[in-house]
PDB file of N, CA and C in Angstrom:
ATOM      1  N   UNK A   1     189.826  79.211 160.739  1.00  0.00           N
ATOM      2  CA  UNK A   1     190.454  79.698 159.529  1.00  0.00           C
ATOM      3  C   UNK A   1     189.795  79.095 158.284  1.00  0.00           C
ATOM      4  N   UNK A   2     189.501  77.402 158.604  1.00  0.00           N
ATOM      5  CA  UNK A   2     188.942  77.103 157.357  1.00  0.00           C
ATOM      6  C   UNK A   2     187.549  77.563 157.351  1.00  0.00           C
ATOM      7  N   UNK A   3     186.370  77.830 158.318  1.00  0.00           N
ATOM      8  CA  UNK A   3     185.031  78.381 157.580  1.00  0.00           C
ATOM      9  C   UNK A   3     185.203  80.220 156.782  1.00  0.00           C
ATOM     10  N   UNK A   4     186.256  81.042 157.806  1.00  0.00           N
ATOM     11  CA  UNK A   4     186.611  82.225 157.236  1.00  0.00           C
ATOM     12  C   UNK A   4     187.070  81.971 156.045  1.00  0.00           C
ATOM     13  N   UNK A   5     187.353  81.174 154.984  1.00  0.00           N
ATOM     14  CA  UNK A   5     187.783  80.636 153.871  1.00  0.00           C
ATOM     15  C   UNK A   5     187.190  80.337 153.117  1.00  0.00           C
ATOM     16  N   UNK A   6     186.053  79.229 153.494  1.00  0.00           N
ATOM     17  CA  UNK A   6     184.519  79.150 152.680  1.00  0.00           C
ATOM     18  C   UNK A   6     183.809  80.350 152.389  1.00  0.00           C
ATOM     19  N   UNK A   7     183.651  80.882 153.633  1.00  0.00           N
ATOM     20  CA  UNK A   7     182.742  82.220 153.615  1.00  0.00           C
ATOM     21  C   UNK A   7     183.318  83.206 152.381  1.00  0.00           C
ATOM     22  N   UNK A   8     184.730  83.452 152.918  1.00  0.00           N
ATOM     23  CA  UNK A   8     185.169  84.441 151.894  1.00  0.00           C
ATOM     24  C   UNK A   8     184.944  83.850 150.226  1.00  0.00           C
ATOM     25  N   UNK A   9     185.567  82.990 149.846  1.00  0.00           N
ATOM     26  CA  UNK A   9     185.517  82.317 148.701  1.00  0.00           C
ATOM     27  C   UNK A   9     183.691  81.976 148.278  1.00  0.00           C
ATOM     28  N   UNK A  10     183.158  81.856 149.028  1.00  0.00           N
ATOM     29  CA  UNK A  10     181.910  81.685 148.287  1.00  0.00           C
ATOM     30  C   UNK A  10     180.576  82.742 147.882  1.00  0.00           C
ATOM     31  N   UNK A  11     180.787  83.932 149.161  1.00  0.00           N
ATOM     32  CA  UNK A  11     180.088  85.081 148.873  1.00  0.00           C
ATOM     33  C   UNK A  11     180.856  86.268 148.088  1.00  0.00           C
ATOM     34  N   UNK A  12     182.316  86.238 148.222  1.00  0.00           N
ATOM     35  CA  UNK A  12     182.889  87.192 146.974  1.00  0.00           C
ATOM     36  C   UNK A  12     183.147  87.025 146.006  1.00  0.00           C
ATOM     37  N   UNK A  13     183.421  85.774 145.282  1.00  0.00           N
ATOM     38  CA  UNK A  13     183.706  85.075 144.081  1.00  0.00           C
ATOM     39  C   UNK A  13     181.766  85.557 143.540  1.00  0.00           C
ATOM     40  N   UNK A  14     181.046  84.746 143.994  1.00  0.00           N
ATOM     41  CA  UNK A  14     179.920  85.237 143.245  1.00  0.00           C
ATOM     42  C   UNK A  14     178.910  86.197 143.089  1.00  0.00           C
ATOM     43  N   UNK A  15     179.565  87.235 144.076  1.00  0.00           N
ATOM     44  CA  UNK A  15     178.862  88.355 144.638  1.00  0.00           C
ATOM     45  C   UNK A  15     178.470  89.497 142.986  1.00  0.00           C
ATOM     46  N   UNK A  16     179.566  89.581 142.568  1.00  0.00           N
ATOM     47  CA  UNK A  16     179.103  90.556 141.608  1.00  0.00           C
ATOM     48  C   UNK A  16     178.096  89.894 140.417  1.00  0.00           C
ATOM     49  N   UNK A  17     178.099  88.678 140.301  1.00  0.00           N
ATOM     50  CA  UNK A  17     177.190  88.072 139.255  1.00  0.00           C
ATOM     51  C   UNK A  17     175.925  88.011 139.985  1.00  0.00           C
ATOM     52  N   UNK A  18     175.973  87.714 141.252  1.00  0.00           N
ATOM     53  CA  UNK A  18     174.159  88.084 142.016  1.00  0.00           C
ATOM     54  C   UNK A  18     173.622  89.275 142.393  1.00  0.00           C
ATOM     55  N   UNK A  19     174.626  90.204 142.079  1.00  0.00           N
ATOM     56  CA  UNK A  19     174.123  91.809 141.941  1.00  0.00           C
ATOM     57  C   UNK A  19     173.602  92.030 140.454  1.00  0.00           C
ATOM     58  N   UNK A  20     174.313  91.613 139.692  1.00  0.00           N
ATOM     59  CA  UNK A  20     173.763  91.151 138.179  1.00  0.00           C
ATOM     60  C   UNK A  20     172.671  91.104 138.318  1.00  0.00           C
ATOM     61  N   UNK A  21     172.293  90.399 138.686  1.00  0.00           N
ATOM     62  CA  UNK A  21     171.210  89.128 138.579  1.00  0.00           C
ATOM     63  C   UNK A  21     170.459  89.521 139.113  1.00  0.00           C
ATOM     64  N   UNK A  22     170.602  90.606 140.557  1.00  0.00           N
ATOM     65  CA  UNK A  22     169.431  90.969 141.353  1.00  0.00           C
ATOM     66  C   UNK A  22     168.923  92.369 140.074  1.00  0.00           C
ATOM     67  N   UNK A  23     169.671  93.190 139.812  1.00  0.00           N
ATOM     68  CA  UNK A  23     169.395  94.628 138.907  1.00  0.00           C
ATOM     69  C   UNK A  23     169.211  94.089 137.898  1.00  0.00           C
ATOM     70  N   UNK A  24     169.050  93.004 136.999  1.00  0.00           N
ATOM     71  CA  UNK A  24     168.453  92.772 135.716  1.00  0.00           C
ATOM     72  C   UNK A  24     166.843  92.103 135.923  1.00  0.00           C
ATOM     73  N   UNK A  25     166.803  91.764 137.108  1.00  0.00           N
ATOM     74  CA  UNK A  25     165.572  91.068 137.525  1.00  0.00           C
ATOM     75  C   UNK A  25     165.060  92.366 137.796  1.00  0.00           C
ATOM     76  N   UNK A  26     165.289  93.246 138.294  1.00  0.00           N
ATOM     77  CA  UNK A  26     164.563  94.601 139.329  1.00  0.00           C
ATOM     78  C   UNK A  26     164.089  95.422 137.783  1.00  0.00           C
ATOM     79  N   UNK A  27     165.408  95.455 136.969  1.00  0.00           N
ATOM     80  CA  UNK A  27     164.925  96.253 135.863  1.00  0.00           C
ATOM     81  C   UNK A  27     164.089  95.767 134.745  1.00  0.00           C
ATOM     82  N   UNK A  28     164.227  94.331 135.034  1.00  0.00           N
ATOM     83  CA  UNK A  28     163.103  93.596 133.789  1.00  0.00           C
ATOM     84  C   UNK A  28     161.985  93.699 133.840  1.00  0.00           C
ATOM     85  N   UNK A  29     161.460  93.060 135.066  1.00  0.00           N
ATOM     86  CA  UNK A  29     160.308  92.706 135.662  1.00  0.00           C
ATOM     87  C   UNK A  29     159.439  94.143 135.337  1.00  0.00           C
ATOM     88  N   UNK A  30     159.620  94.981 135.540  1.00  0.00           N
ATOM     89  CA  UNK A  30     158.136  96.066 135.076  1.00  0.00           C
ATOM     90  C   UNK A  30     158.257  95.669 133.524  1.00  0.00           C
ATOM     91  N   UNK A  31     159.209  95.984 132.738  1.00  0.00           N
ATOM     92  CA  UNK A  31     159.261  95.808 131.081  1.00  0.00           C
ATOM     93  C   UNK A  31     158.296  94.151 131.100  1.00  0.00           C
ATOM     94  N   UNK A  32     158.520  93.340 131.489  1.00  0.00           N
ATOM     95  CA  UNK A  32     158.121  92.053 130.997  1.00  0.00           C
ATOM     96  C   UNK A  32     156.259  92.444 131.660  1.00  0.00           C
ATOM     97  N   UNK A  33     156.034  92.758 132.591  1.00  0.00           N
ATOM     98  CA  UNK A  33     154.680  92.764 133.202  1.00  0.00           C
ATOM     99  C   UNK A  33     154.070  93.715 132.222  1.00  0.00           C
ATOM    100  N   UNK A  34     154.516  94.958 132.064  1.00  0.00           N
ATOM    101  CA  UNK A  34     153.790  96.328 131.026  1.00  0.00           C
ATOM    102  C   UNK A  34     153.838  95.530 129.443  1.00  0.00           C
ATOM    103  N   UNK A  35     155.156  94.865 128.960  1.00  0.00           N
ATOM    104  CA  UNK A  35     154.639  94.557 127.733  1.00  0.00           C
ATOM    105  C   UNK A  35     154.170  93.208 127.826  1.00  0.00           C
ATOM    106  N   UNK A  36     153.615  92.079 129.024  1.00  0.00           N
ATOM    107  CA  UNK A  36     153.094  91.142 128.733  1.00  0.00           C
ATOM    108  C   UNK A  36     151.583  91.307 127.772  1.00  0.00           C
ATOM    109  N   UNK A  37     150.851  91.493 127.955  1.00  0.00           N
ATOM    110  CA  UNK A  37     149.444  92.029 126.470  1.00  0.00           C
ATOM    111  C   UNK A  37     149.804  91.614 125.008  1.00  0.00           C
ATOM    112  N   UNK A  38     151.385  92.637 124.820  1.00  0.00           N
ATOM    113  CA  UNK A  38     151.830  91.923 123.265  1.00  0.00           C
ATOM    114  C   UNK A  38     152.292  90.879 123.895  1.00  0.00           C
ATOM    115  N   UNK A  39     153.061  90.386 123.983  1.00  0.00           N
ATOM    116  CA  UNK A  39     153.783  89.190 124.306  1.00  0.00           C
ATOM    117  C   UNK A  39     152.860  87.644 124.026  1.00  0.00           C
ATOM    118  N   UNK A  40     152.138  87.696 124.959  1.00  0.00           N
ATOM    119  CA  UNK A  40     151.291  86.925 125.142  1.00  0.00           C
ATOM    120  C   UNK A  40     150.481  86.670 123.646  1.00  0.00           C
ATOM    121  N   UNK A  41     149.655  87.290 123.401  1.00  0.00           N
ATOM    122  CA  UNK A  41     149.226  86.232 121.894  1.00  0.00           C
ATOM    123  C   UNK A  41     150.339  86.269 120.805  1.00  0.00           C
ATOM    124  N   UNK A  42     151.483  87.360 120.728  1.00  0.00           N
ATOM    125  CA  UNK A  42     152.300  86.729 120.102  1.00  0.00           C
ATOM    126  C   UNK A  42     152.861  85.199 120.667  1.00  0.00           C
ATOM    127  N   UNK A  43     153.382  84.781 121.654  1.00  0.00           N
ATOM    128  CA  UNK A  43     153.154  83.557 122.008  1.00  0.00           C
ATOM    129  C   UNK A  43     152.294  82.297 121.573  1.00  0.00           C
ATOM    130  N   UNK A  44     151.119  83.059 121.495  1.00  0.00           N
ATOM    131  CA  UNK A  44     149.790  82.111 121.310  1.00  0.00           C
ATOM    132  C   UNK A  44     150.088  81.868 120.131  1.00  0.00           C
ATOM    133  N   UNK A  45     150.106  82.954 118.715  1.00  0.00           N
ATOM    134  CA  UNK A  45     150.206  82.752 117.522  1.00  0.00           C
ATOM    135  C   UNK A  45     151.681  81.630 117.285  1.00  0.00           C
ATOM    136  N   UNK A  46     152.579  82.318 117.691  1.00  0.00           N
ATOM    137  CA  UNK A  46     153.811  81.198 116.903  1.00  0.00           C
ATOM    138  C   UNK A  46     153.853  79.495 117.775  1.00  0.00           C
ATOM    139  N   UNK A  47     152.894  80.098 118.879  1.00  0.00           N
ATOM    140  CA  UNK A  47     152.813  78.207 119.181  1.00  0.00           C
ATOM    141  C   UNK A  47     152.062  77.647 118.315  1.00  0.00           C
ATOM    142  N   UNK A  48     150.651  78.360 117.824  1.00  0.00           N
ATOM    143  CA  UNK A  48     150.323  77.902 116.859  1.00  0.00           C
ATOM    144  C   UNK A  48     150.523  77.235 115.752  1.00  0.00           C
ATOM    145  N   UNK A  49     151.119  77.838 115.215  1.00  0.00           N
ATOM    146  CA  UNK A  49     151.715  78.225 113.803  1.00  0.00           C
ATOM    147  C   UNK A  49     153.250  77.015 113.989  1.00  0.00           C
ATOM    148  N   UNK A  50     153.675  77.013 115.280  1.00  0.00           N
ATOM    149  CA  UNK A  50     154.695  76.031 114.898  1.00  0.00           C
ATOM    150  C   UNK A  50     154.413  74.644 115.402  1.00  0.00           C
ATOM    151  N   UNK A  51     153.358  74.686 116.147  1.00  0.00           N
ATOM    152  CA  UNK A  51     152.814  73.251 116.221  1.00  0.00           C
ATOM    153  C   UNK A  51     151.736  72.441 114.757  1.00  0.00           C
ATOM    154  N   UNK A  52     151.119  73.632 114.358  1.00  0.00           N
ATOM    155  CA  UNK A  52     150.493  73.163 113.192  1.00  0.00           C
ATOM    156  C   UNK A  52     151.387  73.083 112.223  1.00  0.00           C
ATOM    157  N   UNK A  53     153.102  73.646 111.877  1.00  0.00           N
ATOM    158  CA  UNK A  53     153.463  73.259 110.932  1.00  0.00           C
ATOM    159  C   UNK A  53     154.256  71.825 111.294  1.00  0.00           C
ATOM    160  N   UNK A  54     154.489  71.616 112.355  1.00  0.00           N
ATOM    161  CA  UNK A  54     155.527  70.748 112.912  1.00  0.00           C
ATOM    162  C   UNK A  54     154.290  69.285 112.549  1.00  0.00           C
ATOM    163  N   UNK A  55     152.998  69.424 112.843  1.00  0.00           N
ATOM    164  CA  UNK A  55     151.817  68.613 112.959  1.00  0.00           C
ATOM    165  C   UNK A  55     151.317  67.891 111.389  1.00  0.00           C
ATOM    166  N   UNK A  56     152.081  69.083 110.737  1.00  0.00           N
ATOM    167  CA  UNK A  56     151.458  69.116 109.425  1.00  0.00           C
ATOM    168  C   UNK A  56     152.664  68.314 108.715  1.00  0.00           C
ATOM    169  N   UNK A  57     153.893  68.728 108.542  1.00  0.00           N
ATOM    170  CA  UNK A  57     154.927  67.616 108.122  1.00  0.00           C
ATOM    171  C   UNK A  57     155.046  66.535 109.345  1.00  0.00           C
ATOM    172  N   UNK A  58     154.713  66.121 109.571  1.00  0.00           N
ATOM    173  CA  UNK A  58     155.059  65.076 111.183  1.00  0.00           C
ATOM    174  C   UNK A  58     154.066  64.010 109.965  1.00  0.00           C
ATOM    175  N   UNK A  59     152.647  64.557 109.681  1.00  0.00           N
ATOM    176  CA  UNK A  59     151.654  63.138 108.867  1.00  0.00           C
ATOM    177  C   UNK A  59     151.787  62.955 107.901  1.00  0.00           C
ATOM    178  N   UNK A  60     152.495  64.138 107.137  1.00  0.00           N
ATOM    179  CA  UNK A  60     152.967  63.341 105.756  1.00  0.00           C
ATOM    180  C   UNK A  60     154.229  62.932 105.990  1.00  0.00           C
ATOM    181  N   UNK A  61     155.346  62.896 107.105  1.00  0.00           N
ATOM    182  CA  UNK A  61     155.999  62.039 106.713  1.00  0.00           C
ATOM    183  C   UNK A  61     155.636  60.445 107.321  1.00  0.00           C
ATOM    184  N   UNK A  62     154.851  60.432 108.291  1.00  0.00           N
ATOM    185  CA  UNK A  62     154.366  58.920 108.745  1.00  0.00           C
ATOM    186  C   UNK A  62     152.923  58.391 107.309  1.00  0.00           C
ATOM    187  N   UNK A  63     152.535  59.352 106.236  1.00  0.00           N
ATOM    188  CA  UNK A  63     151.956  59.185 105.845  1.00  0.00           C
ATOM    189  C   UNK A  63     152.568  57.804 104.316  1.00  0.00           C
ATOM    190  N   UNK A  64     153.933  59.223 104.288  1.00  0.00           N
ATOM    191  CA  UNK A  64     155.340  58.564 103.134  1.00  0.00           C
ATOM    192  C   UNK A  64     155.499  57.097 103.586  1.00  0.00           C
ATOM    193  N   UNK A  65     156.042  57.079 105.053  1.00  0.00           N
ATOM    194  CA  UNK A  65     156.433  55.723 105.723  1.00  0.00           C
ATOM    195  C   UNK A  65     155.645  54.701 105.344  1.00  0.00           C
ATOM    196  N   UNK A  66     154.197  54.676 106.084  1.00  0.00           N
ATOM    197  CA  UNK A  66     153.213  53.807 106.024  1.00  0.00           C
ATOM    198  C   UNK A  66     152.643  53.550 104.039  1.00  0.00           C
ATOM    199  N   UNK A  67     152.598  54.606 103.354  1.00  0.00           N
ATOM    200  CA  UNK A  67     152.511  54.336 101.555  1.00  0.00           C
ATOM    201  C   UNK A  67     153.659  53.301 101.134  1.00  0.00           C
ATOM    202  N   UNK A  68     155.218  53.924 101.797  1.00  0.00           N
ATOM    203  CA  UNK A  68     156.165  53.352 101.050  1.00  0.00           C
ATOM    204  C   UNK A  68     156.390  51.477 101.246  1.00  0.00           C
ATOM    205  N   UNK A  69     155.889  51.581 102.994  1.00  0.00           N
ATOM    206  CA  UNK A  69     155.768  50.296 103.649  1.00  0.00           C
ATOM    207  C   UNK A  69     154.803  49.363 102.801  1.00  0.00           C
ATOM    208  N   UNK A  70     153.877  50.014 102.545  1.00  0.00           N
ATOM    209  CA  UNK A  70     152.875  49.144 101.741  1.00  0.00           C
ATOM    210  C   UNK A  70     152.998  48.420 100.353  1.00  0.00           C
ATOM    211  N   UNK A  71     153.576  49.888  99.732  1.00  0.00           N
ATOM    212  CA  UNK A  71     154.105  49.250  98.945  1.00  0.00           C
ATOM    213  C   UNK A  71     154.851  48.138  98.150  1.00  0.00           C
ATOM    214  N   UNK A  72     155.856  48.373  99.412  1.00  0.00           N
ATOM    215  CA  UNK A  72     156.960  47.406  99.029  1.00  0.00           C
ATOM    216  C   UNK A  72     156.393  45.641 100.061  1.00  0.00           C
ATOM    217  N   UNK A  73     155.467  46.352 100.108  1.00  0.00           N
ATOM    218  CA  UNK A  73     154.914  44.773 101.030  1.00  0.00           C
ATOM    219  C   UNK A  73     153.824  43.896  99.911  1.00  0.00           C
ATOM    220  N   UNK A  74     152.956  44.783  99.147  1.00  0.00           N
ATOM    221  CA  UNK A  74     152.435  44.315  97.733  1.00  0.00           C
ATOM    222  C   UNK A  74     152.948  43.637  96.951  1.00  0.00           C
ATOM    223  N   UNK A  75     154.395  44.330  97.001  1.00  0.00           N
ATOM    224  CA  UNK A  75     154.924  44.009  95.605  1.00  0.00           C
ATOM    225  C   UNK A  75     155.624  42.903  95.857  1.00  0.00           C
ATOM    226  N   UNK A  76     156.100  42.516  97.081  1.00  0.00           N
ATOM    227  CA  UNK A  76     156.789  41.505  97.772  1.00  0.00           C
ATOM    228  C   UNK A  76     155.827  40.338  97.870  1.00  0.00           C
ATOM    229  N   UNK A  77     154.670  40.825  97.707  1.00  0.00           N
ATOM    230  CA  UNK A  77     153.706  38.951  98.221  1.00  0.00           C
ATOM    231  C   UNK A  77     153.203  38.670  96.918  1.00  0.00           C
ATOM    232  N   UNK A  78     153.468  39.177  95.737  1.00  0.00           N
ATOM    233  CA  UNK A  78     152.971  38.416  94.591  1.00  0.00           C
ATOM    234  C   UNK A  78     154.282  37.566  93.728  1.00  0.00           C
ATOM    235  N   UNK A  79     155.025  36.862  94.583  1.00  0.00           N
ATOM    236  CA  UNK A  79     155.847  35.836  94.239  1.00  0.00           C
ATOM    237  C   UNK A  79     155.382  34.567  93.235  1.00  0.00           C
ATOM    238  N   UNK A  80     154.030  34.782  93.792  1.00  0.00           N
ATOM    239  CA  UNK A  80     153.487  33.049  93.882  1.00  0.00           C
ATOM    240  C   UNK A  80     153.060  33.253  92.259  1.00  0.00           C
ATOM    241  N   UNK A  81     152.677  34.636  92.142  1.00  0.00           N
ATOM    242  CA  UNK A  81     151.969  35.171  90.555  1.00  0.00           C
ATOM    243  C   UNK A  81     153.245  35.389  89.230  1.00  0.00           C
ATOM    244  N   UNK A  82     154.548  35.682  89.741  1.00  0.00           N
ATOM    245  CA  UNK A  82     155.728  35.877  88.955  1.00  0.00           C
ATOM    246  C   UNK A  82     156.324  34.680  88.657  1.00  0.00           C
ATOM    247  N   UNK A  83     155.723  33.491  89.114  1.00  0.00           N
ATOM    248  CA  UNK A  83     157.057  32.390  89.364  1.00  0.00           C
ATOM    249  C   UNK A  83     156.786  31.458  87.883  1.00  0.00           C
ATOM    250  N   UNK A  84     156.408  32.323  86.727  1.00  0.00           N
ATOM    251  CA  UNK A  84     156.896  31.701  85.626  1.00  0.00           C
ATOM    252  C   UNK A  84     158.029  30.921  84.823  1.00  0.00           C
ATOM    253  N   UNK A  85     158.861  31.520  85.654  1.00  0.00           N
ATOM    254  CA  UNK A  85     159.974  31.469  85.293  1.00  0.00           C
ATOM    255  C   UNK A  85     160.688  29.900  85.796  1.00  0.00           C
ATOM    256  N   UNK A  86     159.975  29.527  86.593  1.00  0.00           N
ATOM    257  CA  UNK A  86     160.256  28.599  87.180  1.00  0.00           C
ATOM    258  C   UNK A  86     160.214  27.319  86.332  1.00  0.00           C
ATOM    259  N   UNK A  87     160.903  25.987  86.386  1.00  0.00           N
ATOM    260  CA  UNK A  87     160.735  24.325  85.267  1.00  0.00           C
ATOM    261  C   UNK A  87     159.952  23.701  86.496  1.00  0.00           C
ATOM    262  N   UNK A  88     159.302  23.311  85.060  1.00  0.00           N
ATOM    263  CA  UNK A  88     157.953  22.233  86.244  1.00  0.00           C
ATOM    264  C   UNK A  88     159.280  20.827  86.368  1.00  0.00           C
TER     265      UNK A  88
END
């Protein structure tokens, strides 16, 4: 009784979503193979295009980092040159 239970519960509960699944695969698959040609360098292009923009802000912002770092590291080691202010 309990495997007639598994069985039932596991091939009818998901039966209609793997008929789905089998007829969207059956009906895709020529569409995706006939229009792979476009597909494909459209692919090529927006990988392009979004790796070179992603590439392109990625070094100016490690570019910002490493300027701003410097900066404030300059301006921080000339203590020894400000310390006028100081009583002998």
């Amino acid at each position: 009784m309990l495997q007639k239970s598994l069985l039932h519960h596991a091939w009818i509960e998901h039966a209609p979503f793997l008929r789905f699944d089998y007829i969207t695969l059956i009906f895709f698959t020529p569409l995706i193979l006939v229009s792979s040609p476009i597909w494909f360098p459209i692919g090529t292009l927006l990988f392009i295009a979004v790796s070179g923009f992603l590439s392109v802000f990625g070094f100016g912002a490690s570019t910002f980092a490493a300027i701003s770092w410097a900066y404030r590291y300059f301006k921080r080691s000339r203590i020894a040159d400000t310390a006028s202010h100081m009583k002998d």
